[in-house]
PDB file of N, CA and C in Angstrom:
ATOM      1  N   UNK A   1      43.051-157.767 -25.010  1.00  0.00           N
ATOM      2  CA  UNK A   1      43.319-157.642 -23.597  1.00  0.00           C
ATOM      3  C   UNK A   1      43.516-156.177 -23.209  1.00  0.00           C
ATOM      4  N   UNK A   2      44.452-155.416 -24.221  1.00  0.00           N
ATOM      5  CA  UNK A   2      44.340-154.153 -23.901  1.00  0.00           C
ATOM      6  C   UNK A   2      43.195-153.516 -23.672  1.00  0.00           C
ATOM      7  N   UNK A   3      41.902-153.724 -24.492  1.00  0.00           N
ATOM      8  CA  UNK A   3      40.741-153.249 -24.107  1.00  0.00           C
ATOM      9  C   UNK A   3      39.674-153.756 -22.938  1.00  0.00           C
ATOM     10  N   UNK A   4      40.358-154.214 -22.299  1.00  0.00           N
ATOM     11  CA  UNK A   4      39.561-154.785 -21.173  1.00  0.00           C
ATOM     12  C   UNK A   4      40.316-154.356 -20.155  1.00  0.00           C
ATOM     13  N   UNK A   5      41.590-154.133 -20.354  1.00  0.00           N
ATOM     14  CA  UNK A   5      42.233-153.188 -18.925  1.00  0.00           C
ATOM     15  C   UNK A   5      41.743-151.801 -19.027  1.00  0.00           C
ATOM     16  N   UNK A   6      41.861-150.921 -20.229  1.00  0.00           N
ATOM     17  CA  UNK A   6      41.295-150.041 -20.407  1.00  0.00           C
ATOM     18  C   UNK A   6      40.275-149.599 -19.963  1.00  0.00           C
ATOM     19  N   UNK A   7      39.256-150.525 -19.708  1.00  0.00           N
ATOM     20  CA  UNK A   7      38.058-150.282 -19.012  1.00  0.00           C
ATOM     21  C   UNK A   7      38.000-150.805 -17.851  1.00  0.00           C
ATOM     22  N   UNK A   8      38.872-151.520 -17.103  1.00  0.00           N
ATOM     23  CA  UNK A   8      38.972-151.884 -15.624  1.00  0.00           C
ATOM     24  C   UNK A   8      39.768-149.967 -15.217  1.00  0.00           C
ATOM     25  N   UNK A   9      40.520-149.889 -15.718  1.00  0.00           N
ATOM     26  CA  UNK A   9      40.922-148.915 -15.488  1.00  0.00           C
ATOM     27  C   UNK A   9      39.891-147.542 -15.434  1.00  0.00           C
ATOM     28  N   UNK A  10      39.321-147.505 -16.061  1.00  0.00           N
ATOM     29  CA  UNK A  10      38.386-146.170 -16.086  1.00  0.00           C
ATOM     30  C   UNK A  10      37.009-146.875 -15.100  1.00  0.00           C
ATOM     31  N   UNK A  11      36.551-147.935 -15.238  1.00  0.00           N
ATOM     32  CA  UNK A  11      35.550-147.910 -14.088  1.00  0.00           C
ATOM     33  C   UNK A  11      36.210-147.877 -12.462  1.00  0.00           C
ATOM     34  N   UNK A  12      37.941-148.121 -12.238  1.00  0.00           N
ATOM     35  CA  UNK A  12      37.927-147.981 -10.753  1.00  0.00           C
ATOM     36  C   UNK A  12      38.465-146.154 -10.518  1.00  0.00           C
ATOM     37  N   UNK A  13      38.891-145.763 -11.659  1.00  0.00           N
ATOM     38  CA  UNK A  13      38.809-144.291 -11.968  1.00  0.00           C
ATOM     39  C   UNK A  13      37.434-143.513 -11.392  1.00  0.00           C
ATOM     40  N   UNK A  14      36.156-143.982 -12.136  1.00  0.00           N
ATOM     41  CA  UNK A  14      34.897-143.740 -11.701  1.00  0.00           C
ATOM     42  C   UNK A  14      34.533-144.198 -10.349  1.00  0.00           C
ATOM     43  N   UNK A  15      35.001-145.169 -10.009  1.00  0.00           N
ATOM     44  CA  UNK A  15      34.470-145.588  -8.838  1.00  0.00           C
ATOM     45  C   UNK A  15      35.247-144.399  -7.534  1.00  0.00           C
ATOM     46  N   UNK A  16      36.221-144.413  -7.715  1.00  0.00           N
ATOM     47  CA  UNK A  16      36.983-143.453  -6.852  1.00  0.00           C
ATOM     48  C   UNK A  16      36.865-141.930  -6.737  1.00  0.00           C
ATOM     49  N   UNK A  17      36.338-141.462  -7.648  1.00  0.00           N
ATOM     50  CA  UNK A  17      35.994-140.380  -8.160  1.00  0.00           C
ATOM     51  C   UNK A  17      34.273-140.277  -7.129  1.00  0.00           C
ATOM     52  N   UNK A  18      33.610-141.335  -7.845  1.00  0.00           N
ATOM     53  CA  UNK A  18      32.335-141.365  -7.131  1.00  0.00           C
ATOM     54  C   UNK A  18      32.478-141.510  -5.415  1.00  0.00           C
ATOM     55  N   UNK A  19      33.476-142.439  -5.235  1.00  0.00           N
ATOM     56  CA  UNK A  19      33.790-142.843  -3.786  1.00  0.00           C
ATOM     57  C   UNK A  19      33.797-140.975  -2.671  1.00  0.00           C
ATOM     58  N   UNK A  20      34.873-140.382  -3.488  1.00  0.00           N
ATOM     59  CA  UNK A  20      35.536-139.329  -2.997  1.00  0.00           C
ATOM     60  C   UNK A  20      34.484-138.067  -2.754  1.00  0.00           C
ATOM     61  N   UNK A  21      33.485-138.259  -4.177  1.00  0.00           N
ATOM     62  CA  UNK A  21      32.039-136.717  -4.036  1.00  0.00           C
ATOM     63  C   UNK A  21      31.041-137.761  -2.884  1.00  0.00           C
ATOM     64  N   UNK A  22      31.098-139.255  -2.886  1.00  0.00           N
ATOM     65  CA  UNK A  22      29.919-139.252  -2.108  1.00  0.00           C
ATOM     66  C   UNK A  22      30.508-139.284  -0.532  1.00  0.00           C
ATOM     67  N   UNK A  23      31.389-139.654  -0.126  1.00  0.00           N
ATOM     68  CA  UNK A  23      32.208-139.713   1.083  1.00  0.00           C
ATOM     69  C   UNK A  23      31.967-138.345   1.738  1.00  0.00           C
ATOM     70  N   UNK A  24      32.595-137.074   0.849  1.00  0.00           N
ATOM     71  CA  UNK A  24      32.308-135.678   0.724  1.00  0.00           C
ATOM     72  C   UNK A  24      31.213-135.141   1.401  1.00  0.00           C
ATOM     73  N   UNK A  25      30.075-135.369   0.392  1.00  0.00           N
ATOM     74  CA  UNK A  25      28.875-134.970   0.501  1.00  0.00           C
ATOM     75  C   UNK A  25      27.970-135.616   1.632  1.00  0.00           C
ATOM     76  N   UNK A  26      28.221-137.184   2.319  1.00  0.00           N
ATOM     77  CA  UNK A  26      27.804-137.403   3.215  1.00  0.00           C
ATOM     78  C   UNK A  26      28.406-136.383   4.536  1.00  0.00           C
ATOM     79  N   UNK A  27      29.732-136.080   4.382  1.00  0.00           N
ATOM     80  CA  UNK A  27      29.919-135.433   5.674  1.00  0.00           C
ATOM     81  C   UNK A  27      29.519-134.413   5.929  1.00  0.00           C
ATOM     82  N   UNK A  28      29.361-133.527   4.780  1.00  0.00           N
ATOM     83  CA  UNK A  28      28.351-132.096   4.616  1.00  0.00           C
ATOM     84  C   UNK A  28      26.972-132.572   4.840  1.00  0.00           C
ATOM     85  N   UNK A  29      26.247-133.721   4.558  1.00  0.00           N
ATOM     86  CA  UNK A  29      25.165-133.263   4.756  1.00  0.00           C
ATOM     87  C   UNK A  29      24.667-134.391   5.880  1.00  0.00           C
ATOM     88  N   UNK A  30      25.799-134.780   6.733  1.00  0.00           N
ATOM     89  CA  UNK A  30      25.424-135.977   7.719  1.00  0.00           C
ATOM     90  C   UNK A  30      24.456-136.464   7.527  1.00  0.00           C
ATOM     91  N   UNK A  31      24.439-137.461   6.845  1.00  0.00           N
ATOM     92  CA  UNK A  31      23.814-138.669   6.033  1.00  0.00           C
ATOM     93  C   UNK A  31      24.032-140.024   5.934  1.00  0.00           C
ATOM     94  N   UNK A  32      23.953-140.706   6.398  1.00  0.00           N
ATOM     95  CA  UNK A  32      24.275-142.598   6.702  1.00  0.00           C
ATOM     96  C   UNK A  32      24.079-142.869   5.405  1.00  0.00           C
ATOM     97  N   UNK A  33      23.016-142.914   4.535  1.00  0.00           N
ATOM     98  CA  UNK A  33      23.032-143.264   3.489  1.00  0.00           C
ATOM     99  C   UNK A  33      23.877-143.203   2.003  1.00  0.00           C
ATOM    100  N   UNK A  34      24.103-142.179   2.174  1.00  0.00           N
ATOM    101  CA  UNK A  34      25.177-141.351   1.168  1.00  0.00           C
ATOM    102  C   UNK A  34      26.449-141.465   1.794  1.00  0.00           C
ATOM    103  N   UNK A  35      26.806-141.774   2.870  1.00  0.00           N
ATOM    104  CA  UNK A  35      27.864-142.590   3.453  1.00  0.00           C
ATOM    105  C   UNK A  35      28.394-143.585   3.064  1.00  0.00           C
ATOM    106  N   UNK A  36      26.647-144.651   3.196  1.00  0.00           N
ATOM    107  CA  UNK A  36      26.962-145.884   2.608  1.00  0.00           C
ATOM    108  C   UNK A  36      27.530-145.979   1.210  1.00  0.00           C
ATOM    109  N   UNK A  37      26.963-145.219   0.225  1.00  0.00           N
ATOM    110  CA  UNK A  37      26.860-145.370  -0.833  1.00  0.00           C
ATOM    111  C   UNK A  37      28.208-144.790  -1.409  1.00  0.00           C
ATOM    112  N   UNK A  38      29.011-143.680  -0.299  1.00  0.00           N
ATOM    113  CA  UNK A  38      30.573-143.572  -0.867  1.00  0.00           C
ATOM    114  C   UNK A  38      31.671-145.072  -0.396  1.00  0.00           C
ATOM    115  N   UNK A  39      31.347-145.617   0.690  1.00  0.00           N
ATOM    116  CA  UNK A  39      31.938-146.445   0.769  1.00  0.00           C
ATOM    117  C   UNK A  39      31.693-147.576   0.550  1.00  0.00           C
ATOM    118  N   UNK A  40      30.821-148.055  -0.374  1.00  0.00           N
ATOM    119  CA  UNK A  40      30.675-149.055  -1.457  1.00  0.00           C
ATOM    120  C   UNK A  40      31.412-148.793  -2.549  1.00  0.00           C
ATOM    121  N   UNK A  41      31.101-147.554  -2.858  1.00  0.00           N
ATOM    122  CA  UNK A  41      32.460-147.144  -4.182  1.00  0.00           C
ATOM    123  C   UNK A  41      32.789-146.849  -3.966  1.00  0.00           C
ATOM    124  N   UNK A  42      34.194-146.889  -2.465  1.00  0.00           N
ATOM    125  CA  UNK A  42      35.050-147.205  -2.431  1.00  0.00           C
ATOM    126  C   UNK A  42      35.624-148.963  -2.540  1.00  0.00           C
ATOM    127  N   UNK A  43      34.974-149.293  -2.471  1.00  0.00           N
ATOM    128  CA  UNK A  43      34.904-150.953  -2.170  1.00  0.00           C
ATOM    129  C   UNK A  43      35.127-151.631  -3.445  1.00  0.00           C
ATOM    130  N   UNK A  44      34.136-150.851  -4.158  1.00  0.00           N
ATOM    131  CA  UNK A  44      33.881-150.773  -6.210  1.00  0.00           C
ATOM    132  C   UNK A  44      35.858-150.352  -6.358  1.00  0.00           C
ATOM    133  N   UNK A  45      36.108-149.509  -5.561  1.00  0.00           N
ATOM    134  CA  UNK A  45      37.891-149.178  -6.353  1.00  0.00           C
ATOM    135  C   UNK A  45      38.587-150.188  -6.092  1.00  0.00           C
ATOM    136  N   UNK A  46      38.344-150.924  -5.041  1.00  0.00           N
ATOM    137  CA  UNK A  46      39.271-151.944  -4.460  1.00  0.00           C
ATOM    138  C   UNK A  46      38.939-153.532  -5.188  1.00  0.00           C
ATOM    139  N   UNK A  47      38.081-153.495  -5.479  1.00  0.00           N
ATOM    140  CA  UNK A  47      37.800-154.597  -6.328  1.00  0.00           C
ATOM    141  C   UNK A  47      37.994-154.602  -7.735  1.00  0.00           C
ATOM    142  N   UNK A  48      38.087-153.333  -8.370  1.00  0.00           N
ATOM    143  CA  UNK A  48      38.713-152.754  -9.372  1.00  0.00           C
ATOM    144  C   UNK A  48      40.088-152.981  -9.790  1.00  0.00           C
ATOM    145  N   UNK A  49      40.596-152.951  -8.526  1.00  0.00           N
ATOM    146  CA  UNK A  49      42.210-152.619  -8.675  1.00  0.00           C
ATOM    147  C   UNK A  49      42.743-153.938  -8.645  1.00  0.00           C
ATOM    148  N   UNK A  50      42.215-154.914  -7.818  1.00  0.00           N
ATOM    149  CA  UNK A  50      42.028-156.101  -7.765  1.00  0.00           C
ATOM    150  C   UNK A  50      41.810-156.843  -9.220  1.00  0.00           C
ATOM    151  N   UNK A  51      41.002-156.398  -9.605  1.00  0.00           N
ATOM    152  CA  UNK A  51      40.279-157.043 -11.320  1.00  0.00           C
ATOM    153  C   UNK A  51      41.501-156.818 -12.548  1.00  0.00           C
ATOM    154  N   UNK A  52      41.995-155.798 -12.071  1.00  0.00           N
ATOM    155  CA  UNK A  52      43.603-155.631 -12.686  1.00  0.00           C
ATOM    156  C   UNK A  52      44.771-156.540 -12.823  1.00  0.00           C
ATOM    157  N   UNK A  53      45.210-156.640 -11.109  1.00  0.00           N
ATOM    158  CA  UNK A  53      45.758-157.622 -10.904  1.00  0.00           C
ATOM    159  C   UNK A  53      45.401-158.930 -11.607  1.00  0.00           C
ATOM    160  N   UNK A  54      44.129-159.405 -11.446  1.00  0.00           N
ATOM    161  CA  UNK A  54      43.951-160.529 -11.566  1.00  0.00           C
ATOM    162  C   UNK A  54      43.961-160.871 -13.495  1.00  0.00           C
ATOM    163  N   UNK A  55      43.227-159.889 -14.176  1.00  0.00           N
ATOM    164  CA  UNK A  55      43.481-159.544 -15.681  1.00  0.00           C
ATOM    165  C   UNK A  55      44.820-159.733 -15.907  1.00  0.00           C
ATOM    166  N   UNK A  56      46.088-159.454 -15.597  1.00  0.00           N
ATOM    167  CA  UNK A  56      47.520-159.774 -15.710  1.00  0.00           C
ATOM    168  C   UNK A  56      47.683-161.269 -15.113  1.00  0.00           C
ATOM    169  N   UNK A  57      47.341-161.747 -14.207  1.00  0.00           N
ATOM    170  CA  UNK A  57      47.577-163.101 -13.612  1.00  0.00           C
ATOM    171  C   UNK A  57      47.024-164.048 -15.141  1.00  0.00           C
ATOM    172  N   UNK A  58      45.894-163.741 -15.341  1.00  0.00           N
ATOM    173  CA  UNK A  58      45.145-165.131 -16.117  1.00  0.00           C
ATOM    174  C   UNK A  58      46.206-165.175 -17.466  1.00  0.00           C
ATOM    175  N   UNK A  59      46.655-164.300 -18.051  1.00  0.00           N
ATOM    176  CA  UNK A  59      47.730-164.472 -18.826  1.00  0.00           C
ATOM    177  C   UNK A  59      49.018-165.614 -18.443  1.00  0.00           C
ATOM    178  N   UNK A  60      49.164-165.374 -17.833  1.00  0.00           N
ATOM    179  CA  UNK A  60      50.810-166.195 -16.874  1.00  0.00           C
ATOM    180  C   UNK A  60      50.033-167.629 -17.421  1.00  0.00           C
ATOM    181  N   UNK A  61      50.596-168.617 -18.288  1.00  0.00           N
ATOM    182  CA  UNK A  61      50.954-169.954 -18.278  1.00  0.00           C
ATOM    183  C   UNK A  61      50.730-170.617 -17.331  1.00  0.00           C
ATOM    184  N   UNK A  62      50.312-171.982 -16.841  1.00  0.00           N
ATOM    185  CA  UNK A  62      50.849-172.839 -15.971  1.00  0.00           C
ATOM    186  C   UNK A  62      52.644-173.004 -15.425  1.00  0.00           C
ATOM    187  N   UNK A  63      52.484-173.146 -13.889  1.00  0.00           N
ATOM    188  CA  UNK A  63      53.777-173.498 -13.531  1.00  0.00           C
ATOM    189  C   UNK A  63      53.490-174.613 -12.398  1.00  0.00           C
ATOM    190  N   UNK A  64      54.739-174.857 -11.553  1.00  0.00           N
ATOM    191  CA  UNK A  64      54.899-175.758 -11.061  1.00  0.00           C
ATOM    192  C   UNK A  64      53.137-176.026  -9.966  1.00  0.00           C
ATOM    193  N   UNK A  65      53.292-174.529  -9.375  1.00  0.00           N
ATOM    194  CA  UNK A  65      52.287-174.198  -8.692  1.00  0.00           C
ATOM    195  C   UNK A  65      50.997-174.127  -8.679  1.00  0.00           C
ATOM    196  N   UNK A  66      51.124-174.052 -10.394  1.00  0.00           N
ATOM    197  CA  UNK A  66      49.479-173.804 -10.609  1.00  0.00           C
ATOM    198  C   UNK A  66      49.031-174.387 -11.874  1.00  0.00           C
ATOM    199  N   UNK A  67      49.295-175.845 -11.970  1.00  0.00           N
ATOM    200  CA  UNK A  67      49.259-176.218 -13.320  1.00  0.00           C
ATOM    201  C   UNK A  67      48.247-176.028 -14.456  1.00  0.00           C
ATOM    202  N   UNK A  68      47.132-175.590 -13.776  1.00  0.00           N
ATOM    203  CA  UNK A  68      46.453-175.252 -15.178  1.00  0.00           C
ATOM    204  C   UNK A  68      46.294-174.040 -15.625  1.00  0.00           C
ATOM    205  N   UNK A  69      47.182-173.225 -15.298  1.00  0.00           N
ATOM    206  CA  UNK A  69      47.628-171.539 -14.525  1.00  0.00           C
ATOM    207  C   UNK A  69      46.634-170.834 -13.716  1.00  0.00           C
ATOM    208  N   UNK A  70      46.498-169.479 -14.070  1.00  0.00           N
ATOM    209  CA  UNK A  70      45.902-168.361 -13.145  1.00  0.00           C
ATOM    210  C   UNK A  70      44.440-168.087 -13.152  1.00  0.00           C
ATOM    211  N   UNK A  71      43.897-169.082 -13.700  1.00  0.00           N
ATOM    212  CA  UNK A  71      43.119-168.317 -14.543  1.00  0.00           C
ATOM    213  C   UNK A  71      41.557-168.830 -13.173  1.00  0.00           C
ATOM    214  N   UNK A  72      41.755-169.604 -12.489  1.00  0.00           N
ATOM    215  CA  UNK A  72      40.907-169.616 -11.481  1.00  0.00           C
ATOM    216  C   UNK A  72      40.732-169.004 -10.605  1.00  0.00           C
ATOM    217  N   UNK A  73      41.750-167.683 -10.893  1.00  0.00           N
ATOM    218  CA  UNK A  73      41.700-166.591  -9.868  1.00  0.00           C
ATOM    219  C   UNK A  73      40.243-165.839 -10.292  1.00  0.00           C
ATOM    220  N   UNK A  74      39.964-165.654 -11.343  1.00  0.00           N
ATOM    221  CA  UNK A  74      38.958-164.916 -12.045  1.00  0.00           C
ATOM    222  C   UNK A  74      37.533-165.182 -11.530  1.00  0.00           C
ATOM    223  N   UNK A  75      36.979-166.344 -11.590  1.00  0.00           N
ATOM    224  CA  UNK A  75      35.918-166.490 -10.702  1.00  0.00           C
ATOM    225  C   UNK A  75      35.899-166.398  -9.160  1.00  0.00           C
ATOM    226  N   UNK A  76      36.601-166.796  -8.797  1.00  0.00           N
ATOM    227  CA  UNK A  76      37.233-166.243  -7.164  1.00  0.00           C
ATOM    228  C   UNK A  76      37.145-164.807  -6.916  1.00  0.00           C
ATOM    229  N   UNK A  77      37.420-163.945  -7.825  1.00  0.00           N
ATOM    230  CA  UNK A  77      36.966-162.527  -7.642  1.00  0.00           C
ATOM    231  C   UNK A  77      35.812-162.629  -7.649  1.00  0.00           C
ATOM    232  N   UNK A  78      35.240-162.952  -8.465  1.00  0.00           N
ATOM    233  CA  UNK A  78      33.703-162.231  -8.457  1.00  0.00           C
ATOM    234  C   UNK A  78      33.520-163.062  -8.055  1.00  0.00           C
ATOM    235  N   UNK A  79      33.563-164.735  -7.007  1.00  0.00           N
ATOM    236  CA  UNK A  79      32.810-164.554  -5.385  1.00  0.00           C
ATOM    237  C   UNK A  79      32.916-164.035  -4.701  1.00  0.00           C
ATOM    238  N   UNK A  80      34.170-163.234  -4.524  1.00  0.00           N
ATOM    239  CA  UNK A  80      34.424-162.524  -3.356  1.00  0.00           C
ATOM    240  C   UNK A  80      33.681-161.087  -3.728  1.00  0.00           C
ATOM    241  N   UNK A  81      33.636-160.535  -4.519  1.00  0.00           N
ATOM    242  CA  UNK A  81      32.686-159.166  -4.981  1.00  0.00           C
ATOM    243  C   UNK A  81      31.472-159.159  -4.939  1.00  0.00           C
ATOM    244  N   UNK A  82      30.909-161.013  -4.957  1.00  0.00           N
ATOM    245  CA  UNK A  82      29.484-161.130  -4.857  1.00  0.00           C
ATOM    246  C   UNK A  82      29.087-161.755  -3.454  1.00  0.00           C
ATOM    247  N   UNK A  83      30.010-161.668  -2.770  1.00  0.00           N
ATOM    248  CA  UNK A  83      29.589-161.833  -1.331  1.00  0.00           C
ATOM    249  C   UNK A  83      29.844-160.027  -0.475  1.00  0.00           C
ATOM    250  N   UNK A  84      30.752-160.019  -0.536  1.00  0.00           N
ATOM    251  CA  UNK A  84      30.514-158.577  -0.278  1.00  0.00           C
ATOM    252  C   UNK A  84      29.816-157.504  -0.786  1.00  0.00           C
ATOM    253  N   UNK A  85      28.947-157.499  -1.624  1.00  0.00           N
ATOM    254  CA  UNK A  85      27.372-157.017  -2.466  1.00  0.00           C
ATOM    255  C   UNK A  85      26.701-157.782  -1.714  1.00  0.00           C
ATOM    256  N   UNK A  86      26.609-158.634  -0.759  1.00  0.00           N
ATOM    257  CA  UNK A  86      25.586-159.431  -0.443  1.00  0.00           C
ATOM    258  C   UNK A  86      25.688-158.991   1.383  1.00  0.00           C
ATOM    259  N   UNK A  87      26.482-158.742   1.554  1.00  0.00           N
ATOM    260  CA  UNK A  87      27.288-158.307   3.068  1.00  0.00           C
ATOM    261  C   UNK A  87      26.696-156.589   3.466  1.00  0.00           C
ATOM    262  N   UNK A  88      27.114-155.984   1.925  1.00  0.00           N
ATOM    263  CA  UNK A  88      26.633-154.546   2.017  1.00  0.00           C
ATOM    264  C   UNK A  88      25.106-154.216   1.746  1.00  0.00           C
ATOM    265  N   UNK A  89      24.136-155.430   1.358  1.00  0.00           N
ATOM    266  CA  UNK A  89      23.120-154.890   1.479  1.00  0.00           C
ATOM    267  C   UNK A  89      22.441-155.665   2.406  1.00  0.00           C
ATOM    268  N   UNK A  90      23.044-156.501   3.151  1.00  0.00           N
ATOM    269  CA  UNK A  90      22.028-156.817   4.762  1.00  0.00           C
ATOM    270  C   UNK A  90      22.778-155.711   5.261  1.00  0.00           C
ATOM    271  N   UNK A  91      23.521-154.931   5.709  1.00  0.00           N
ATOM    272  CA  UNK A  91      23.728-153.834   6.290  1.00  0.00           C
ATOM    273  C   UNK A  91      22.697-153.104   6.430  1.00  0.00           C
TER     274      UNK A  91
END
């Protein structure tokens, strides 16, 4: 498990990093496209940070609330990451 946060961690690292030069560079070179493409990775950090959260949830046991525990949070992300990939390119 440690190695799978490890790398949630460094791809929303990258993503933010990427978010921040392309955000940048669209405003220098007034560009819609390179716009787009910083604020998708920004979108990439937020779903990142998210993938974190949810990596700590699927651990947690069943409780009263969620008897077969957390762990159906996990595909629920990635519909929601694969509808918004689907949102950002009819844009």
């Amino acid at each position: 498990m440690h190695d799978e946060k490890l790398a949630l961690r460094l791809s929303a690292i990258g993503y933010l990093v990427m978010a921040a030069l392309g955000i940048a560079f669209a405003i220098g070179a007034r560009s819609d496209a390179i716009l787009l493409s910083g604020l998708f990775s920004l979108i990439s950090f937020v779903m990142g940070i998210l993938s974190l959260k949810v990596a700590d949830l699927v651990r947690i046991p069943g409780d009263e609330r969620f008897h077969f525990g957390y762990a159906f949070f996990e595909p629920f992300l990635n519909t929601i990451k694969g509808l918004i990939i689907l949102i950002v390119c009819g844009i």
